[in-house]
Protein backbone atom coordinates (compact mmCIF):
# COMPACT_ATOMS: atom_id res chain seq x y z
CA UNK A 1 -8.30 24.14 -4.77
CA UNK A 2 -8.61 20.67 -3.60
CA UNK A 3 -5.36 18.92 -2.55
CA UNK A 4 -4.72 14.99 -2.01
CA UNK A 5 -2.30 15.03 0.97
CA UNK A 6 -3.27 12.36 2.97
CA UNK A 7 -4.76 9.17 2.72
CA UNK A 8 -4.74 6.07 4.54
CA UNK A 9 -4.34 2.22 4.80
CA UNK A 10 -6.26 0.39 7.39
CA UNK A 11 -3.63 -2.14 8.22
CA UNK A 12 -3.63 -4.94 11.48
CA UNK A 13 -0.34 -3.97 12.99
CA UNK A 14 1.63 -1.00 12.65
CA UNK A 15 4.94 -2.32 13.16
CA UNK A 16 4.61 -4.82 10.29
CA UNK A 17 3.13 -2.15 8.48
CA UNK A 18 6.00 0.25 8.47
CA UNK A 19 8.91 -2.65 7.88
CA UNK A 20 6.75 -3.70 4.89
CA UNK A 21 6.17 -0.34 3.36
CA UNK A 22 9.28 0.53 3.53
CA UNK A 23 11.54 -2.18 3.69
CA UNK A 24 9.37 -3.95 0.60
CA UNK A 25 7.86 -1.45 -1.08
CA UNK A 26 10.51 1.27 -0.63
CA UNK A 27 8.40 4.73 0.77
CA UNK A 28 10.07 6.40 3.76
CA UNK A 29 9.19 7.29 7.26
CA UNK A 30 7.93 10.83 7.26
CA UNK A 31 6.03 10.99 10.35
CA UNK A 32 5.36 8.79 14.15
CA UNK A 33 3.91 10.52 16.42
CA UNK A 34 2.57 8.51 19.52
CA UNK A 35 -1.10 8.16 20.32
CA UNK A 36 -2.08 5.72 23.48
CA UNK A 37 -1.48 2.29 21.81
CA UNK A 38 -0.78 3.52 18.20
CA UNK A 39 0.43 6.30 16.28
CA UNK A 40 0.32 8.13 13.91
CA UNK A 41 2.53 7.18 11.42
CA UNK A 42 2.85 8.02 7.82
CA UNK A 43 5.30 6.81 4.71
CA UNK A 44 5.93 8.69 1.32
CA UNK A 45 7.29 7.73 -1.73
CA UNK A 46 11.56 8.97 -1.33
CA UNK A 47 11.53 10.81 -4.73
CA UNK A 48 8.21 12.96 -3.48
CA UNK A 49 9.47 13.36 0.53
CA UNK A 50 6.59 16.70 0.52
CA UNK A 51 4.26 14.80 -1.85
CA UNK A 52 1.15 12.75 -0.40
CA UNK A 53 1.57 10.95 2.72
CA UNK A 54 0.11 7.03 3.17
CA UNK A 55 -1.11 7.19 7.04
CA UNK A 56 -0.79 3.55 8.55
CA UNK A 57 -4.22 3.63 10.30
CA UNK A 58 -4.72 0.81 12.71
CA UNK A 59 -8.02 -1.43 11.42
CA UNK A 60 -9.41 -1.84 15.13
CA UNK A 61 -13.10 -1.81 14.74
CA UNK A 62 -14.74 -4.68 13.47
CA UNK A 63 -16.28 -3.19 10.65
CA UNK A 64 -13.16 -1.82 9.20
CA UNK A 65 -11.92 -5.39 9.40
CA UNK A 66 -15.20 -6.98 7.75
CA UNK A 67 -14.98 -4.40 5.21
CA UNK A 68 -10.57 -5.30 4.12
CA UNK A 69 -11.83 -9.12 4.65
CA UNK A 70 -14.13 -8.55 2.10
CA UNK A 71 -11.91 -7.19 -0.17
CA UNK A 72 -9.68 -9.36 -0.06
CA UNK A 73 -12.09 -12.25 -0.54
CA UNK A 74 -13.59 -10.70 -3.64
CA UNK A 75 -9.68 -9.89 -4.71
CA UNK A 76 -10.22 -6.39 -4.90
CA UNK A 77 -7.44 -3.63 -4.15
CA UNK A 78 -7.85 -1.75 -1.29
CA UNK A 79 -5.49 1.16 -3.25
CA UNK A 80 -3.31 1.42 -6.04
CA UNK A 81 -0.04 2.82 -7.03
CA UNK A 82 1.03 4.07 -10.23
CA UNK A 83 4.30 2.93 -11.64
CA UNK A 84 6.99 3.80 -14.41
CA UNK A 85 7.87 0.39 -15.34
CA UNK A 86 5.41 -2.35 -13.71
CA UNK A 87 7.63 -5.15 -14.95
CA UNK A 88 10.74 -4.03 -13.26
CA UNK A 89 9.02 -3.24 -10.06
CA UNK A 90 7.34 -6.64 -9.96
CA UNK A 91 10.59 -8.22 -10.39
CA UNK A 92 12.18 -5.98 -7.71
CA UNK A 93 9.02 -6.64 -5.53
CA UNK A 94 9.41 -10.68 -6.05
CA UNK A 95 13.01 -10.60 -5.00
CA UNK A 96 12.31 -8.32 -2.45
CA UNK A 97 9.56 -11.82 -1.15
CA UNK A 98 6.08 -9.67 -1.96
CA UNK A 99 3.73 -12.19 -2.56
CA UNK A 100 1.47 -11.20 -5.96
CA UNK A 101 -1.78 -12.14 -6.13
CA UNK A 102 -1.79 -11.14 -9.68
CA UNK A 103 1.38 -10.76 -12.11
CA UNK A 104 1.45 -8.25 -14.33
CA UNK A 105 -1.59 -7.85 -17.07
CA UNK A 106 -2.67 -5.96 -19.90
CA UNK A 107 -5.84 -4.20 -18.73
CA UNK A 108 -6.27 -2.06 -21.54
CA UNK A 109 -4.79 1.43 -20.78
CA UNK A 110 -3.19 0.06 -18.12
CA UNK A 111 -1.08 -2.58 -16.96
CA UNK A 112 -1.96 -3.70 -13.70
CA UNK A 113 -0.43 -6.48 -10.41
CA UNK A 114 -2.35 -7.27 -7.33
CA UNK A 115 0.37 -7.79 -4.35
CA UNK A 116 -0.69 -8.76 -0.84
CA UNK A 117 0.83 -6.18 2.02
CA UNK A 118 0.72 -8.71 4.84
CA UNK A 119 -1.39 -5.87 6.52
CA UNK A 120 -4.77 -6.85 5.54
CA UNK A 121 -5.02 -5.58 2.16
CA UNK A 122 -4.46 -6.47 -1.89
CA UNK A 123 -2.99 -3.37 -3.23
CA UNK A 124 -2.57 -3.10 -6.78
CA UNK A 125 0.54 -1.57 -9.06
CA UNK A 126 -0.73 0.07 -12.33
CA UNK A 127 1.14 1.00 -15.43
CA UNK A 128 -0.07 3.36 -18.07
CA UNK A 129 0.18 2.04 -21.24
C-alpha cells in the first residue's frame, strides 16, 4: 500500500521558511538535520505530529526557481491544505499578517484562499463544502 509521508515545498530560504510555517501557519518542527549549507528540515501539522511531513527543500537550481516564478505569475498554488473552517483560518491567518492573494470563494465543492508564503510560493487553503 502506497503511503503519502513526505512531500515538499521548494522555498528560497529556510530560515524564513520555518518561522513562517510555523509561526504563521501553525505546523511544528519535527525534524533539522544539517546538510552542508541546508538541512533537512520538515514541519507537521500539531494535531497529526506522526502524520505527513512538509520538507522545506531549498529552491537552488534555476529551474526550480523558473518553474515557482511561473506559478506564481499565472497565480497558481504550488500546494494546498485542507481546512475545517476556511473562514476562521483566514481570519486567524490575516491577523496573524499572511498576505492572501485570494479571500475565501465558493468553488463549487470547495471553498478555496490563495495566501502567499513569503517563500516563493501561492499556497492555497480549501474547504469542503
Amino acid at each position: 500500500m502506497l503511503r503519502i509521508r513526505l512531500t515538499s515545498v521548494l522555498v528560497d530560504d529556510q530560515d524564513r521558511a520555518l518561522a513562517f510555517y510555523t509561526e504563521k501557519l501553525g505546523f511544528v518542527k519535527k525534524t533539522e538535520i544539517p546538510l552542508g549549507e541546508h538541512r533537512w528540515l520538515t514541519v507537521v501539522a500539531p494535531d497529526e505530529q506522526s502524520g505527513p511531513e512538509i520538507v522545506l527543500e531549498p529552491a537552488g537550481l534555476p529551474e526550480a526557481r523558473t518553474y515557482r516564478e511561473a506559478l506564481v505569475r499565472l497565480g497558481i498554488p504550488y500546494t494546498a491544505f485542507q481546512v475545517d473552517d476556511i473562514q476562521h483560518v483566514y481570519t486567524t491567518l490575516v491577523e496573524r499578517g499572511v498576505k492572501f492573494t485570494m479571500p475565501p470563494a465558493n468553488a463549487g465543492a470547495v471553498t478555496i484562499a490563495v495566501l502567499d508564503d513569503t517563500c516563493g510560493n501561492l499556497i492555497q487553503i480549501f474547504q469542503m463544502n
